[in-house]
Protein backbone atom coordinates (compact mmCIF):
# COMPACT_ATOMS: atom_id res chain seq x y z
CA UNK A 1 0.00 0.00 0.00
CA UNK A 2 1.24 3.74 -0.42
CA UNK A 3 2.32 6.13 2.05
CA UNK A 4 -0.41 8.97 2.69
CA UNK A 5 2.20 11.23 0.81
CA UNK A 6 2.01 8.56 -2.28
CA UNK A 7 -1.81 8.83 -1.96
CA UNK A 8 -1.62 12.41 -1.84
CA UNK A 9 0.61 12.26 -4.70
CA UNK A 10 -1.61 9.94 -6.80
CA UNK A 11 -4.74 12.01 -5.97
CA UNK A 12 -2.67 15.29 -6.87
CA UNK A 13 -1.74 13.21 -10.36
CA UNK A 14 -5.25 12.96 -11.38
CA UNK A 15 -5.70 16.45 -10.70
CA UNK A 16 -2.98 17.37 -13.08
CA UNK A 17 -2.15 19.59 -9.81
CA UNK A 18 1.65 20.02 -10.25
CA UNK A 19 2.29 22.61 -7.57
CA UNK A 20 0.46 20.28 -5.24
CA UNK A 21 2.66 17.54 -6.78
CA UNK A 22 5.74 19.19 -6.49
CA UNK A 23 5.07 20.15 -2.70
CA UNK A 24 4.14 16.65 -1.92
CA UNK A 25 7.31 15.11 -3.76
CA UNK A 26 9.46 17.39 -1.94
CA UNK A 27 8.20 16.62 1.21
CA UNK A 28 8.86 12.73 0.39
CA UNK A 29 6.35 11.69 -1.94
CA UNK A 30 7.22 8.69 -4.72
CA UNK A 31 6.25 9.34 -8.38
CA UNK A 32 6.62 5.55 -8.94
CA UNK A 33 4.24 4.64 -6.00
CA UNK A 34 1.49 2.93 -7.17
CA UNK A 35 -2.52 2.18 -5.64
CA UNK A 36 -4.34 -1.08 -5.67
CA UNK A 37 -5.47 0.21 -9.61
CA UNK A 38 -1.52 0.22 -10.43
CA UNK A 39 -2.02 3.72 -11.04
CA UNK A 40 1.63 5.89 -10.29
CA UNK A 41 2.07 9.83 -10.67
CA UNK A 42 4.23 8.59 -13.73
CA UNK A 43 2.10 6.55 -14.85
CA UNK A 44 -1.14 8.50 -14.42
CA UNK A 45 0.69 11.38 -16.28
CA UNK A 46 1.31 9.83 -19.00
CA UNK A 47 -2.19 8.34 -19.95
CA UNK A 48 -3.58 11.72 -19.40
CA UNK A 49 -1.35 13.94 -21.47
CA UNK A 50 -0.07 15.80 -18.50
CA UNK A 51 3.07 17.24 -19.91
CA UNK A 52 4.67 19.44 -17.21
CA UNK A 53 3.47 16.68 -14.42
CA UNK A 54 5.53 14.18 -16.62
CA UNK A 55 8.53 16.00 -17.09
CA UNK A 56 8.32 16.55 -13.46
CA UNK A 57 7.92 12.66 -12.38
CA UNK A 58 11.26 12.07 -15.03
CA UNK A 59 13.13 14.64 -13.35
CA UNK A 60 12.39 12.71 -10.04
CA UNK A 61 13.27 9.55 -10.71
CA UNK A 62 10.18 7.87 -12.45
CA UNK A 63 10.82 4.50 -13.44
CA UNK A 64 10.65 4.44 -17.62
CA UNK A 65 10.22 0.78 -17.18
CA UNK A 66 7.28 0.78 -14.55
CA UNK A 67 4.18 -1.22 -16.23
CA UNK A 68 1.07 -0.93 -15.37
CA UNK A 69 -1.80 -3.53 -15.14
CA UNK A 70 -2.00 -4.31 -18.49
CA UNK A 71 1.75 -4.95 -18.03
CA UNK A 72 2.00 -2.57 -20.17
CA UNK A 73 4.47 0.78 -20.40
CA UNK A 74 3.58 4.27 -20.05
CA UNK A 75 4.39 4.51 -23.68
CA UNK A 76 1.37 2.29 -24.57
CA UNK A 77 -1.04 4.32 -22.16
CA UNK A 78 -0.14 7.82 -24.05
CA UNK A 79 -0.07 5.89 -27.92
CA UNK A 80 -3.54 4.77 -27.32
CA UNK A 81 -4.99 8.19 -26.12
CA UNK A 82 -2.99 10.18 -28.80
CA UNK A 83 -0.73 12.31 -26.51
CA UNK A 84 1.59 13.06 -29.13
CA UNK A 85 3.76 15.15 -27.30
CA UNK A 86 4.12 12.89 -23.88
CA UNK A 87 4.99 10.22 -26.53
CA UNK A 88 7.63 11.86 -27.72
CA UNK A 89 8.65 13.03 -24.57
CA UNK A 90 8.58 9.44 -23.25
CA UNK A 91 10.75 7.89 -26.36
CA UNK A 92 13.31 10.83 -25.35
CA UNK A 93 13.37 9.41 -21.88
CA UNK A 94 14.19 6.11 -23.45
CA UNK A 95 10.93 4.03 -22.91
CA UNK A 96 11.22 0.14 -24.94
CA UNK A 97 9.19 1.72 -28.29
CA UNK A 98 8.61 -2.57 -28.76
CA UNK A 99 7.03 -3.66 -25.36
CA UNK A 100 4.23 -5.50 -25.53
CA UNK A 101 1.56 -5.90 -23.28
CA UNK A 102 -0.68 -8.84 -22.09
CA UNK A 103 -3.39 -7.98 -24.17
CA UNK A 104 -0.45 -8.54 -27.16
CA UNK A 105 -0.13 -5.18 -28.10
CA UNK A 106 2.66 -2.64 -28.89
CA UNK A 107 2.10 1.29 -28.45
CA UNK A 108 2.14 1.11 -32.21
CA UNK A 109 -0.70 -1.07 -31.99
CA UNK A 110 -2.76 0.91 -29.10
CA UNK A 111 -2.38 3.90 -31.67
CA UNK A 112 -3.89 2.15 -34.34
CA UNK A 113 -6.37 -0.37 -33.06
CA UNK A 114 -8.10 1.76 -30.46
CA UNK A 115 -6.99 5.18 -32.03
CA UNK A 116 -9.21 7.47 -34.55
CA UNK A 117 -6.99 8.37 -37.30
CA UNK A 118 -7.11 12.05 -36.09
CA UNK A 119 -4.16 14.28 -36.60
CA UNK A 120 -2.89 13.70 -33.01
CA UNK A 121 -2.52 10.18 -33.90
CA UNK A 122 -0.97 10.45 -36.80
CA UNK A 123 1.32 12.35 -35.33
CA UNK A 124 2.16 9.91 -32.74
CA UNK A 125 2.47 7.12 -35.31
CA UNK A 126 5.05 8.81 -36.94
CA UNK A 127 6.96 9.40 -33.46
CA UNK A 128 7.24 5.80 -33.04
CA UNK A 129 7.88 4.94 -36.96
CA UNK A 130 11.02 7.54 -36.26
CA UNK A 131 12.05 5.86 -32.57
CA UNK A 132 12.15 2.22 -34.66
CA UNK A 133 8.75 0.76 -33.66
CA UNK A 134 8.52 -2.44 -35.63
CA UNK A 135 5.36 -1.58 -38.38
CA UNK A 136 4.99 -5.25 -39.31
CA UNK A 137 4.90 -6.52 -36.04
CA UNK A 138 1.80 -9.24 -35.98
CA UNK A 139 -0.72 -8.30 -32.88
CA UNK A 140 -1.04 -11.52 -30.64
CA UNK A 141 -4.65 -11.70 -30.90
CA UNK A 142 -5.64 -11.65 -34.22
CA UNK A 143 -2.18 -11.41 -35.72
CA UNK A 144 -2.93 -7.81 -37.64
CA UNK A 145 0.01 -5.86 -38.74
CA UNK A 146 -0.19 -2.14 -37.38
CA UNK A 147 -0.75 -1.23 -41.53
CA UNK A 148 -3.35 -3.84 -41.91
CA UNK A 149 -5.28 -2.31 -38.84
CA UNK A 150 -4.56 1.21 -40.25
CA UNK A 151 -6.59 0.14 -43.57
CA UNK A 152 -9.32 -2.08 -41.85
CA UNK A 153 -10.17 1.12 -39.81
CA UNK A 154 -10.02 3.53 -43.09
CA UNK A 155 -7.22 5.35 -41.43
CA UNK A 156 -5.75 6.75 -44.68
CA UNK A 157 -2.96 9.14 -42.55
CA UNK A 158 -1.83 6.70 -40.12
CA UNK A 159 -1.64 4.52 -43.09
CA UNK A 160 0.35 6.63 -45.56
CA UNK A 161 2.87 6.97 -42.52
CA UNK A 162 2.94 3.52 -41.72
CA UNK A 163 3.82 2.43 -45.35
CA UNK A 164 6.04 5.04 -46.09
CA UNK A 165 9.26 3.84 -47.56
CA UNK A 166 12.68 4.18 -45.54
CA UNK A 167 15.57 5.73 -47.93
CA UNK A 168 18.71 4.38 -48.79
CA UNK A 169 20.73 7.57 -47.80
CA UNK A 170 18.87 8.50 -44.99
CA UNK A 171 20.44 12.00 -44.02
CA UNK A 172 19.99 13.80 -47.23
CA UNK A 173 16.20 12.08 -47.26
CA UNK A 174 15.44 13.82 -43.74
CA UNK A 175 16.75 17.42 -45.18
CA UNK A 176 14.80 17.43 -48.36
CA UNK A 177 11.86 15.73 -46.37
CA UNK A 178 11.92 18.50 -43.93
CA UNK A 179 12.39 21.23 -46.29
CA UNK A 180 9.19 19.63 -48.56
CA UNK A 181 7.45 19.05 -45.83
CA UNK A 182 6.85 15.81 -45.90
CA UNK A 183 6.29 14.45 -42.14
CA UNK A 184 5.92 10.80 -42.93
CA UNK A 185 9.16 10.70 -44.92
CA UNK A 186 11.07 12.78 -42.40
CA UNK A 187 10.15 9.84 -40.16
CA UNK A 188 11.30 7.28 -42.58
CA UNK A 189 14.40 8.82 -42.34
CA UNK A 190 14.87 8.95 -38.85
CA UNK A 191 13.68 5.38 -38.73
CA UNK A 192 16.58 4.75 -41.22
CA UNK A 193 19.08 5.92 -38.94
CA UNK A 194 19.38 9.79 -39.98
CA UNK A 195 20.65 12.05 -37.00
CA UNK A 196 17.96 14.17 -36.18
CA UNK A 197 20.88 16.92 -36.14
CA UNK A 198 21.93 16.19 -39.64
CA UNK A 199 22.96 19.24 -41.38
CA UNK A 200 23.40 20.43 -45.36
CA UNK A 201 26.07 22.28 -46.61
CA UNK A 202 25.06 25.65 -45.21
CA UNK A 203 24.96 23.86 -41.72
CA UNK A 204 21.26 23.74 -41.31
CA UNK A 205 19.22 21.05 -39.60
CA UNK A 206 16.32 19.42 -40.36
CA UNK A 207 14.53 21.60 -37.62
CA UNK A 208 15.90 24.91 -39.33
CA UNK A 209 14.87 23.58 -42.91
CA UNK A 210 11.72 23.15 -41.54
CA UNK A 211 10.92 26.43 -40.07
CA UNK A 212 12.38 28.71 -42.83
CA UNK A 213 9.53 26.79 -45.28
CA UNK A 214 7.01 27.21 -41.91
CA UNK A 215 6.39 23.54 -42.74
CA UNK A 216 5.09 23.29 -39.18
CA UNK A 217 3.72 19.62 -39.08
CA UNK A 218 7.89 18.38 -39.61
CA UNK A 219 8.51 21.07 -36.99
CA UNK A 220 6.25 19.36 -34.57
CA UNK A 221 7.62 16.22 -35.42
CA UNK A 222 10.94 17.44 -34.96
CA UNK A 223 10.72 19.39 -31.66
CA UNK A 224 8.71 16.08 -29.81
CA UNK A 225 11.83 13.99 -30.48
CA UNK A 226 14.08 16.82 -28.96
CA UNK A 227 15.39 18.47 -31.86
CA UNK A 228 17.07 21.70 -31.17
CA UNK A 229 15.86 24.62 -31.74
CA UNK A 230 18.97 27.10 -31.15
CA UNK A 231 21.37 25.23 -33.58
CA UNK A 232 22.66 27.83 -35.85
CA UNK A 233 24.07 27.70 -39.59
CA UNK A 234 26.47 29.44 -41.75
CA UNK A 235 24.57 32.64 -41.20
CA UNK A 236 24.30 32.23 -37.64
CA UNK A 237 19.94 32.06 -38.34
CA UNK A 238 18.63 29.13 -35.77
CA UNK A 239 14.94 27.65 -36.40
CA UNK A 240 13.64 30.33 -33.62
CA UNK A 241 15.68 33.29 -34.82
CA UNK A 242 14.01 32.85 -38.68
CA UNK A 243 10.45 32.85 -37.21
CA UNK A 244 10.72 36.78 -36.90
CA UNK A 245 12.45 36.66 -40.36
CA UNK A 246 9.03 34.52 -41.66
CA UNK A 247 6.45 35.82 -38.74
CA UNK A 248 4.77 32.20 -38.75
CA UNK A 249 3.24 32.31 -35.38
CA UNK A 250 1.98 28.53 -35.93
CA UNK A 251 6.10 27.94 -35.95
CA UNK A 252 6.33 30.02 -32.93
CA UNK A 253 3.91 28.18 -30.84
CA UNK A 254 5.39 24.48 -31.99
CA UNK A 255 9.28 26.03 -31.41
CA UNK A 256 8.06 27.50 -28.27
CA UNK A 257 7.97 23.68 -26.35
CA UNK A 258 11.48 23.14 -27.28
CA UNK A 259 12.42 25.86 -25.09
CA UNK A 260 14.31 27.97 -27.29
CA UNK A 261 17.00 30.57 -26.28
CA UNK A 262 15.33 33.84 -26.40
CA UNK A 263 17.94 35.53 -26.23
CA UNK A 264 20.32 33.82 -29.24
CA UNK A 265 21.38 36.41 -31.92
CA UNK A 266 21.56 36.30 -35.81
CA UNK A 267 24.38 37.68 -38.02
CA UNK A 268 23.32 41.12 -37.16
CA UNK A 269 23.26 40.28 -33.25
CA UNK A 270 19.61 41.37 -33.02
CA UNK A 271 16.64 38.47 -31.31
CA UNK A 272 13.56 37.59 -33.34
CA UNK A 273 11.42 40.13 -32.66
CA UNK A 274 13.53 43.14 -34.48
CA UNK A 275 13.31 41.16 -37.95
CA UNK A 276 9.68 40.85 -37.20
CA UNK A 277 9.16 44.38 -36.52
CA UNK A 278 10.98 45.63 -39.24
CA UNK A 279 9.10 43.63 -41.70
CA UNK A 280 5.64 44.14 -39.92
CA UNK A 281 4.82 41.25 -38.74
CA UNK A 282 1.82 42.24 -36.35
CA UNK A 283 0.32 38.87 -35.19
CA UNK A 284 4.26 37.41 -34.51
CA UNK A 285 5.28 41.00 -32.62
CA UNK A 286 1.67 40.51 -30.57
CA UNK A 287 2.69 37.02 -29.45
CA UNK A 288 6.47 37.17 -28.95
CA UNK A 289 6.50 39.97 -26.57
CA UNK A 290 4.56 37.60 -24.41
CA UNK A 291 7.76 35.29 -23.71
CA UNK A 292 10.67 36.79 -21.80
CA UNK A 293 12.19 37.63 -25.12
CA UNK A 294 13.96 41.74 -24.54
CA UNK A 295 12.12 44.19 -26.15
CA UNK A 296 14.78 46.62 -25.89
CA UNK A 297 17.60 44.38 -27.01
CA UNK A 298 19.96 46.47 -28.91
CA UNK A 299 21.52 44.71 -32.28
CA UNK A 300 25.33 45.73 -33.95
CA UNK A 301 23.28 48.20 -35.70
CA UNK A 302 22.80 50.37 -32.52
CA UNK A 303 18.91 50.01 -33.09
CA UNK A 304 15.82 48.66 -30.82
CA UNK A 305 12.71 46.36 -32.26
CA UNK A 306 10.75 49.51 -32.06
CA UNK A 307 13.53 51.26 -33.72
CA UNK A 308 13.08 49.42 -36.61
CA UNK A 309 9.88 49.20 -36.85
CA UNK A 310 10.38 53.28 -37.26
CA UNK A 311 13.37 52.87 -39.16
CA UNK A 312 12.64 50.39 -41.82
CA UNK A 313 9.19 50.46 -41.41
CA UNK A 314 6.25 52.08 -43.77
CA UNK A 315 4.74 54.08 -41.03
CA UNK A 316 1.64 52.64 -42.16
CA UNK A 317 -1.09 50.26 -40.13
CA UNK A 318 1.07 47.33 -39.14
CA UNK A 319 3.67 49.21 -38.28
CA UNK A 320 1.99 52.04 -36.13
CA UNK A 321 0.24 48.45 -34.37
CA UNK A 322 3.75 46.90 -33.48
CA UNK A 323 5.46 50.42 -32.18
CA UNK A 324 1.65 50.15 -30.03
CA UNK A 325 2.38 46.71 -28.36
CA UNK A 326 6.25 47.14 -28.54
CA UNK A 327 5.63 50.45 -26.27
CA UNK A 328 3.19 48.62 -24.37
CA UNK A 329 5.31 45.64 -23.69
CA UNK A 330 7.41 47.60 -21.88
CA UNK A 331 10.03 49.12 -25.17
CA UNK A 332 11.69 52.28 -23.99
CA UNK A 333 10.31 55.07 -26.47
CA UNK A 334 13.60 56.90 -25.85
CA UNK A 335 16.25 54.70 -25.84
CA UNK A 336 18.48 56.13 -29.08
CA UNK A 337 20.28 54.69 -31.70
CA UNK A 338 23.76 54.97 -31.89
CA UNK A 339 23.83 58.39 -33.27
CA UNK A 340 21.36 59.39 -29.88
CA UNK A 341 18.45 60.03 -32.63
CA UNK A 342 15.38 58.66 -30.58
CA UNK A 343 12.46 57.01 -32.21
CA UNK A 344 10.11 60.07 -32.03
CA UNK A 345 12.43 62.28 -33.93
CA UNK A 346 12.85 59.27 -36.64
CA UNK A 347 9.37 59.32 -36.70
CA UNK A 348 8.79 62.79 -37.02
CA UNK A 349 11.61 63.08 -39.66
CA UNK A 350 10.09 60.69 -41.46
CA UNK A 351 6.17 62.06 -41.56
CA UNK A 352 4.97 59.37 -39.65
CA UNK A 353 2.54 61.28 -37.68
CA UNK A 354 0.03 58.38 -36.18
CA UNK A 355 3.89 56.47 -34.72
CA UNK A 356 4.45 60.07 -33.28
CA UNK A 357 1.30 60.37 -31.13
CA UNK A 358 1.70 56.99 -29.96
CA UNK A 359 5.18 57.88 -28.94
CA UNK A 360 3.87 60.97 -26.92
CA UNK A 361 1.49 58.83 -25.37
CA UNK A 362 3.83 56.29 -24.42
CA UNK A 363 6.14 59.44 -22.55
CA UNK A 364 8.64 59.62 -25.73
CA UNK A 365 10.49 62.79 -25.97
């Protein structure tokens, strides 16, 4: 039986109350403690998609090879609810992708057989195609392959994955996959043995490729197997810094998991939002100030995000809206550029007369 700080801990689990969890684990608690269901804070976590409380059970010792009472792993439990992104998480942490439980089944399997062919499971079909699951693996029961299942069930995505070819020269598959776009044969690839940090002759990854074409799917793909999202090229452009170049907020949001260094600088040591706000990027501007990222981060040309926005901006709609949230995010109206000309008097030099008043407002002089 469990402690009362297990119980707590279990009870906390199904909550998907993580500050409770975390008080209770530091007090004593066991993530791997389980009730007379075989239920553990691990284990509860991953069959309910409960990211953070995962990565917090890993980071306190939760047992990757705990089985529940299906004798099955917490791999199987998220593959068969289509938790995508605790599935990769879980194939990071090195969970057996192969296990198979008493009811004969892989996670493969689970994904298939009780899945719905939605997009989350498609997605977490191709995370186990790229961690090596075995696609032609008989069930026990009935002895159907995952892709005979897949077609039974009219599952036409989880199918195309599942029969996707792997390439005979893997690497330079997964960078013209993820520059294509094509998910299912950038897991091919990976299944074939291609590094997930491959790189081309200009030094960029798979994960770059993917977000300078804002082929977001491959992105998603990418960042659930742990790709990383500050690896630079030749130009010293990472798959975070080019999402201010492109303003894809979709890329944004599936970067933004992979914890990305806000504060990494291109060739022109400026962050992601300055590209954005020069090129007026209003939707990207509007979400990015709402990470930590340093809206008054100063590049080698001596000039602010808002400064460009004045700068090399049209002074028209979007870019009177991003000098409005830049100033309201907390960008100092008159912090200079290197020749101590402030935004207002760009703005005034330059006719903009809407950028001006919001300037005044904001307490520019």
């Amino acid at each position: 039986m469990p402690s009362t700080l297990d119980s707590q801990l279990i009870a906390a689990a199904w909550k998907n109350d993580v500050p409770e969890a975390k008080r209770l684990i530091t007090a004593g608690a066991n993530v791997n403690a389980v009730d007379d269901t075989v239920q553990s804070a691990f284990l509860i976590a991953a069959s309910e998609g409960y990211l953070e409380l995962l990565d917090l059970t890993l980071a306190h010792g939760a047992d990757i090879r705990s089985l529940d009472s299906y004798h099955g792993t917490a791999l199987i439990r998220a593959a068969e609810r289509g938790h995508a992104a605790v599935v990769g998480r879980l194939i990071q942490a090195g969970v057996a992708v192969d296990h198979v439980n008493n009811l004969g089944w892989t996670a493969l399997h689970e994904a298939v057989l009780l899945g719905k062919g939605t997009p989350e499971y498609v997605d977490t079909v191709r995370l186990l195609i790229a961690a090596g699951a075995d696609v032609t693996k008989p069930a026990k029961r009935d002895g159907a392959t995952p892709v005979q299942a897949a077609k039974d069930r009219s599952q036409s995505g989880v199918s195309t994955a599942l029969t996707t070819e792997r390439p005979s020269s893997p690497t330079s598959a997964l960078l013209a996959a993820a520059s294509s776009g094509d998910a299912d044969a950038v897991a091919a690839a990976l299944a074939a043995g291609a590094p997930i940090e491959s790189r081309d002759d200009h030094r960029r990854t798979a994960l770059l490729l993917a977000s300078l074409n804002d082929r977001v799917d491959v992105a998603r793909l990418l960042v659930e197997l742990g790709a990383d999202p500050d690896a630079q090229d030749d130009r010293q452009d990472s798959a975070w810094l080019v999402t201010g170049v492109t303003g894809s907020v979709a890329m944004l949001e599936t970067l933004l998991p992979a914890n990305p260094d806000l504060t990494l600088r291109n060739r022109f040591d400026g962050i992601s939002v300055i590209p954005a706000s020069e090129r007026g990027h209003v939707d990207y501007v509007r979400r990015v100030v709402r990470t930590d990222i340093n809206v008054n981060h100063v590049n080698n040309l001596g000039w602010t995000a808002l400064l460009e926005a004045i700068i090399l901006g049209k002074g028209t709609k979007p870019w009177q809206d991003i000098v409005q949230i830049l100033v309201a995010a907390g960008a100092n109206p008159n912090l200079p550029d290197a020749e101590g000309v402030t935004p207002l008097q760009h703005a005034k030099s330059s006719g903009y007369t809407q950028i001006e008043n919001i300037l005044r407002t904001a307490g520019a002089h």
